[in-house]
Protein backbone atom coordinates (compact mmCIF):
# COMPACT_ATOMS: atom_id res chain seq x y z
CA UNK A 1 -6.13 -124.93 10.76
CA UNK A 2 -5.37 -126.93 7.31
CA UNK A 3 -2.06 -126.49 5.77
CA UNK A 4 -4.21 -125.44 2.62
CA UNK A 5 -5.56 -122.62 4.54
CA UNK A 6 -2.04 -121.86 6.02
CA UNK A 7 -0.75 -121.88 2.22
CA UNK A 8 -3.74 -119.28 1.14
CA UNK A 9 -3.17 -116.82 4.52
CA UNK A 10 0.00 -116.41 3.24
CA UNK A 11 -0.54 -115.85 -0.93
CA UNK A 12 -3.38 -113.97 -0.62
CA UNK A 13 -3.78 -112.62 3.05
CA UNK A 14 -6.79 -113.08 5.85
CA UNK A 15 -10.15 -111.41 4.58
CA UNK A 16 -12.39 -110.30 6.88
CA UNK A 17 -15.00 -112.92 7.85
CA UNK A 18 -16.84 -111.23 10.76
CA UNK A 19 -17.96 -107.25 11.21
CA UNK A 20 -16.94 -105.49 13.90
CA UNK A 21 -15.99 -102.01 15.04
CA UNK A 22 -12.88 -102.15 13.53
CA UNK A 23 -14.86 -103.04 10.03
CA UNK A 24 -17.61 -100.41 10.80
CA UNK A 25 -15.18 -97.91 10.89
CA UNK A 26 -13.99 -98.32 7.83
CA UNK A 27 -16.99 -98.37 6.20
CA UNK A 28 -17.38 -94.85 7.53
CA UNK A 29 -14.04 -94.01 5.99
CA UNK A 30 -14.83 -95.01 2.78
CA UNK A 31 -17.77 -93.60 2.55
CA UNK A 32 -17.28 -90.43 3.15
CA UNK A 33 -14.37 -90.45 0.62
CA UNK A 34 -16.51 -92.01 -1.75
CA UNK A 35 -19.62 -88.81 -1.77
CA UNK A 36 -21.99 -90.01 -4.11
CA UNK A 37 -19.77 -91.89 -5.91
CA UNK A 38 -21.17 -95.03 -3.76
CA UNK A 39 -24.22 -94.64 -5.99
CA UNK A 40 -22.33 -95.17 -9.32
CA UNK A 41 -20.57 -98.02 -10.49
CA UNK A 42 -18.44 -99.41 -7.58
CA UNK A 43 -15.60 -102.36 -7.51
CA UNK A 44 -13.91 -104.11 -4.65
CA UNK A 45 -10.65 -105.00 -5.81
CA UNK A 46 -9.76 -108.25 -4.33
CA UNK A 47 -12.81 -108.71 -2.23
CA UNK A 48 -12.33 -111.82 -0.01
CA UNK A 49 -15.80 -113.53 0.89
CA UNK A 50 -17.69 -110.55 -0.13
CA UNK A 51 -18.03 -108.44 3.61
CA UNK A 52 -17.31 -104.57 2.01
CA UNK A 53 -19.61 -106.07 -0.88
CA UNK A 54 -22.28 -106.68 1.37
CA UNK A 55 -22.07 -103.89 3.59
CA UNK A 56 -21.48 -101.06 0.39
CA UNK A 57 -24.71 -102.82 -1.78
CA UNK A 58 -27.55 -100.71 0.58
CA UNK A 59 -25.64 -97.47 -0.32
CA UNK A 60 -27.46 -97.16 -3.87
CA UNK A 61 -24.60 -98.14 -6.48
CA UNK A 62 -24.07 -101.47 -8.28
CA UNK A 63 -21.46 -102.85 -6.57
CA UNK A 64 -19.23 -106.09 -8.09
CA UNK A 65 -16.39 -107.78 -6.01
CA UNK A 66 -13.20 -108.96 -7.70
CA UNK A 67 -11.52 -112.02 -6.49
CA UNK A 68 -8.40 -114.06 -6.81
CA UNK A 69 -8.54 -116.95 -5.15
CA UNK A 70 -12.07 -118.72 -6.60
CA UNK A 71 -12.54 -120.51 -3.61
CA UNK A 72 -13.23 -117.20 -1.46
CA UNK A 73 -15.09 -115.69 -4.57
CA UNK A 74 -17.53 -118.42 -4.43
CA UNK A 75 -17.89 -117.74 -0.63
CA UNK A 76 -18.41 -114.12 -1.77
CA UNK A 77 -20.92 -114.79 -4.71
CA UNK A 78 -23.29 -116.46 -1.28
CA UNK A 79 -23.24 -112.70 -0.34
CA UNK A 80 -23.25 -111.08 -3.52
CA UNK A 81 -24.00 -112.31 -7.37
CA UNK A 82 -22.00 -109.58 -8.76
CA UNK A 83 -18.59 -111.36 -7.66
CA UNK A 84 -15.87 -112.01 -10.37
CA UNK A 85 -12.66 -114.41 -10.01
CA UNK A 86 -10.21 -112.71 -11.58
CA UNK A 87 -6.54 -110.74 -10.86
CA UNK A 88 -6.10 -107.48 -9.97
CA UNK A 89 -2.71 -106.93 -13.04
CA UNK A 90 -5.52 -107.40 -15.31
CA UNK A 91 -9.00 -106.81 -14.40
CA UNK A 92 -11.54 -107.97 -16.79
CA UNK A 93 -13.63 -104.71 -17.25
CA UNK A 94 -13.85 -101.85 -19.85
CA UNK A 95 -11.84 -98.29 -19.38
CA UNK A 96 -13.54 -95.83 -17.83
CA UNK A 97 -16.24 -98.21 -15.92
CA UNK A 98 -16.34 -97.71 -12.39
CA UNK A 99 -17.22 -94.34 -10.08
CA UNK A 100 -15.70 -96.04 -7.09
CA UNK A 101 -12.74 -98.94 -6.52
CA UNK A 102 -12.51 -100.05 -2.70
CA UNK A 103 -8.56 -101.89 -2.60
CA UNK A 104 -8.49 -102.84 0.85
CA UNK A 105 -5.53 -104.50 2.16
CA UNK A 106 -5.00 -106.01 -0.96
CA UNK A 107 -2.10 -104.63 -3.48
CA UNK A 108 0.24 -105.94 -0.83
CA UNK A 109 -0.27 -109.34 -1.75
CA UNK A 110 -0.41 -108.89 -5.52
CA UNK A 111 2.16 -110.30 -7.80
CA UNK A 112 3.25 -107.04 -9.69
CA UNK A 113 1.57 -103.30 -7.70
CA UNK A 114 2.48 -101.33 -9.98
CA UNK A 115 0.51 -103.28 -13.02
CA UNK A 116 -2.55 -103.44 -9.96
CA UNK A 117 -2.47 -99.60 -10.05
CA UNK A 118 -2.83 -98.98 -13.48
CA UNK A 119 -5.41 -101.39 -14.32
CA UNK A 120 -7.88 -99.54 -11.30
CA UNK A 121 -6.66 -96.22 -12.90
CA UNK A 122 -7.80 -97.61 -15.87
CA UNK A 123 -11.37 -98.67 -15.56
CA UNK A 124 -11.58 -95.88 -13.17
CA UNK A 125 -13.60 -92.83 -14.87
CA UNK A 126 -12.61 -89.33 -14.50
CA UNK A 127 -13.60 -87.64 -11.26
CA UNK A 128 -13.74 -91.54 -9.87
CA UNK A 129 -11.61 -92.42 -6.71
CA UNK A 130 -9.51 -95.15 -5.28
CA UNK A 131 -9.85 -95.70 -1.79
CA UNK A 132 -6.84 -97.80 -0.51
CA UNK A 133 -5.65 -98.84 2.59
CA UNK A 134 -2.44 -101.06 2.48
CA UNK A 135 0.20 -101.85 5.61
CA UNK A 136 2.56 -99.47 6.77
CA UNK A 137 6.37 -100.11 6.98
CA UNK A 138 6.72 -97.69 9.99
CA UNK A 139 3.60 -100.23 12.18
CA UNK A 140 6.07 -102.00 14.80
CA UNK A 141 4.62 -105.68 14.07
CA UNK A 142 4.17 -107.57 10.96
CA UNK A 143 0.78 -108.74 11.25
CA UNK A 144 1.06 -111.23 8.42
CA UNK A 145 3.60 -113.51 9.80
CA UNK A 146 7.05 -114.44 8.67
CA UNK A 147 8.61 -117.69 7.03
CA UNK A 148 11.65 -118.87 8.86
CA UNK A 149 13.28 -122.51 8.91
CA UNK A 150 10.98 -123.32 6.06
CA UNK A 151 7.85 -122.52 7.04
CA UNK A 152 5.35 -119.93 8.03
CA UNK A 153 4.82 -118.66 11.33
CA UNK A 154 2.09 -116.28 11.65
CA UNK A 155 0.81 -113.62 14.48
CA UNK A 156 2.02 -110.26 15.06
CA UNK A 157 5.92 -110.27 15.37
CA UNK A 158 7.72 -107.34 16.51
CA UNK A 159 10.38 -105.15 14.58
CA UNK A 160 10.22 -106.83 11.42
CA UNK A 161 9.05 -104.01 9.86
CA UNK A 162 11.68 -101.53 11.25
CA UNK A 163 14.75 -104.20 9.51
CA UNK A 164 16.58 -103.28 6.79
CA UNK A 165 14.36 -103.74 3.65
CA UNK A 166 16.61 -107.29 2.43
CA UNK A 167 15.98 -108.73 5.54
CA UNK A 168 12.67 -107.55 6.29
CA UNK A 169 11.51 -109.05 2.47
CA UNK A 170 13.56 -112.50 3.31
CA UNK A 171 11.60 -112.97 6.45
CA UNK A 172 8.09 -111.98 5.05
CA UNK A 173 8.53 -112.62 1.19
CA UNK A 174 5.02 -112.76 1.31
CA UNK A 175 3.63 -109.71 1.96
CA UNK A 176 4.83 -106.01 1.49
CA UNK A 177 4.51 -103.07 3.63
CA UNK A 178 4.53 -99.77 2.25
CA UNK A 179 6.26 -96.32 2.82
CA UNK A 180 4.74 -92.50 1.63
CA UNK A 181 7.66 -92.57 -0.94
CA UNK A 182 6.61 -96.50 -1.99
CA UNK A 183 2.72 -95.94 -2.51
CA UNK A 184 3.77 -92.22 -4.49
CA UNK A 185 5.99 -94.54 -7.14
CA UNK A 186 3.28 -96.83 -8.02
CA UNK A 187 1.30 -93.63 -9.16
CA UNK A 188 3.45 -91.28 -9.81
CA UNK A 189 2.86 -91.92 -13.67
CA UNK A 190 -0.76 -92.70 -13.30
CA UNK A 191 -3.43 -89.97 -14.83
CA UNK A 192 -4.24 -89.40 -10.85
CA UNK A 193 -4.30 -86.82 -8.06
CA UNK A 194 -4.02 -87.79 -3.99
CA UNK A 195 -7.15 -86.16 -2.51
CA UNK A 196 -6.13 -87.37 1.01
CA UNK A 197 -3.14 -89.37 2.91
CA UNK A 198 -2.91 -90.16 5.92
CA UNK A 199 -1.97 -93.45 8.60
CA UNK A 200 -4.59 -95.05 10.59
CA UNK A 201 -4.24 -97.79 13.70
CA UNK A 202 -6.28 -100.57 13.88
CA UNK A 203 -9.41 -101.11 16.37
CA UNK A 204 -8.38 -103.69 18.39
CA UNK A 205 -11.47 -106.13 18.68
CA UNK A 206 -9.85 -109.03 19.51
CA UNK A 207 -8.14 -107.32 22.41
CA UNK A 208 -10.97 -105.55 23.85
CA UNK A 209 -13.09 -108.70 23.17
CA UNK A 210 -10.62 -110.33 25.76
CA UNK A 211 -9.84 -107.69 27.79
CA UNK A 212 -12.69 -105.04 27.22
CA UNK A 213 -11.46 -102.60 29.82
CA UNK A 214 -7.75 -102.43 28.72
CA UNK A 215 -8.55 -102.98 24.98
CA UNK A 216 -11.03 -99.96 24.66
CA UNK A 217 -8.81 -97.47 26.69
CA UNK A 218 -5.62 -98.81 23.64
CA UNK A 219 -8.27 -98.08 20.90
CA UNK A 220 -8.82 -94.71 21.84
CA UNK A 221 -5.69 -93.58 22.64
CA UNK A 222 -4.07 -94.68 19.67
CA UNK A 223 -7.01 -93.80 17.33
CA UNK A 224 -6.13 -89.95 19.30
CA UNK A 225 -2.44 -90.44 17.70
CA UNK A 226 -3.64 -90.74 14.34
CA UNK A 227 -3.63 -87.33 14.63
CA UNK A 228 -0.02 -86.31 16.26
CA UNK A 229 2.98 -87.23 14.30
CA UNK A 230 2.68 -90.76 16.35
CA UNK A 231 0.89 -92.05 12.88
CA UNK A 232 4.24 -92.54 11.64
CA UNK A 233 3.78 -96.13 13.30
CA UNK A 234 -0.31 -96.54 12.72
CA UNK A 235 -0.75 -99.70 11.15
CA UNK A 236 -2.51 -99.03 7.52
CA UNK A 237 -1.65 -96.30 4.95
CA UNK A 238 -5.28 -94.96 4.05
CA UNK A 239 -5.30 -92.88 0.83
CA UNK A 240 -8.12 -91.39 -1.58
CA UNK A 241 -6.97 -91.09 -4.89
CA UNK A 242 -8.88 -89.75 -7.98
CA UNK A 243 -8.46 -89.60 -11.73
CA UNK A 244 -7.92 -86.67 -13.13
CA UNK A 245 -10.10 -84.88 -16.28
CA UNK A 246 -8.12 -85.77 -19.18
């Protein structure tokens, strides 16, 4: 893997470049937050090489990606022609514009979350949602790495997460994870209402692609905790947030 790619992992995160289970689920998650909504107007915010684009197009709305980095919004635009290279603090689109904003795994590696929040409460139009998934502080591994001795070092390392916040932001400066109380700050303010909250795990693909047996028996008994008070340490905050009627 090139140091350039290395350098990108860690500013803007790991898209998803294949679709799998844990990918199809989602899907199914968002959708049925979204209720016709899909059919609108409908923005990924920060949409990698275009896969939610792709798979959210047959649903019936017009659907544009947003991207950062230009080199993954041109891979994106091979998916999709309604694919924009742009930043999330100040997304080039009218108020009141869009039904439906997909921000998936993405205001974590923003420069300023807060400004990300109120420019998708902006161009979102009354009634509209925000369907957001972002890490949670409480998972047990950082999934995005950490930089130590001068570089990166990526892979899932344990108990990062669970450090005191100083130390936990030294060793992964870049990346945040997210508590209840953190994602309620960023829009607390906001002309919003949270429709639903909750903490999800992840699939596990690449475990039960090597070990199908012992993979598929972790998915489904940690998908089952999602709903005990085990979520606490599920990997991704998923939240549905709409705008209220001004």
């Amino acid at each position: 893997m090139s140091q350039n790619h290395l350098d990108k992992a860690a500013r803007c995160g790991e898209p998803s470049y294949v679709w799998r289970a844990g990918q199809a689920r989602r899907l199914a998650m968002i959708l049925d937050a979204a209720g016709e909504r899909v059919k609108g107007r409908v923005l990924e915010n920060g949409c990698g090489v275009g896969m939610y684009v792709e798979h959210l197009t047959p649903y019936g709305g017009k659907v544009i990606g947003l991207e950062y980095d230009f080199e993954r919004a041109r891979e994106a635009g091979e998916r999709s022609p309604l694919i924009v290279n742009g930043a999330g603090e100040g997304l080039p689109f009218p108020d009141e514009s869009f039904d439906l904003i997909l921000s998936h795994e993405v205001l974590e590696h923003v420069q300023d979350d807060a400004a990300a929040a109120r420019e998708m409460a902006r161009v979102l139009r009354p009634g509209g949602r925000i369907v957001l998934f972002v890490p949670n502080r409480g998972y047990p591994f950082e999934t995005h790495g950490v930089f130590w001795r001068g570089r990166y070092h990526f892979g899932n390392i344990p108990l990062v997460n669970w450090l005191p916040r100083r130390w936990r932001d030294k060793l992964a400066p870049h990346v945040r994870v997210y508590t209840k109380g953190d994602l309620e700050k960023i829009f607390v303010d906001l002309p919003t209402c949270f429709i639903a909250r909750t903490v999800i795990f992840g699939a596990y693909d690449n475990v039960i692609a090597r070990y199908p047996r012992l993979g598929q028996a972790l998915r489904n008994v940690l998908q089952w905790a999602e709903k005990t008070p085990l979520k606490t340490w599920g990997l991704s905050h998923f939240w549905v947030i709409e705008k209220r009627n001004m």
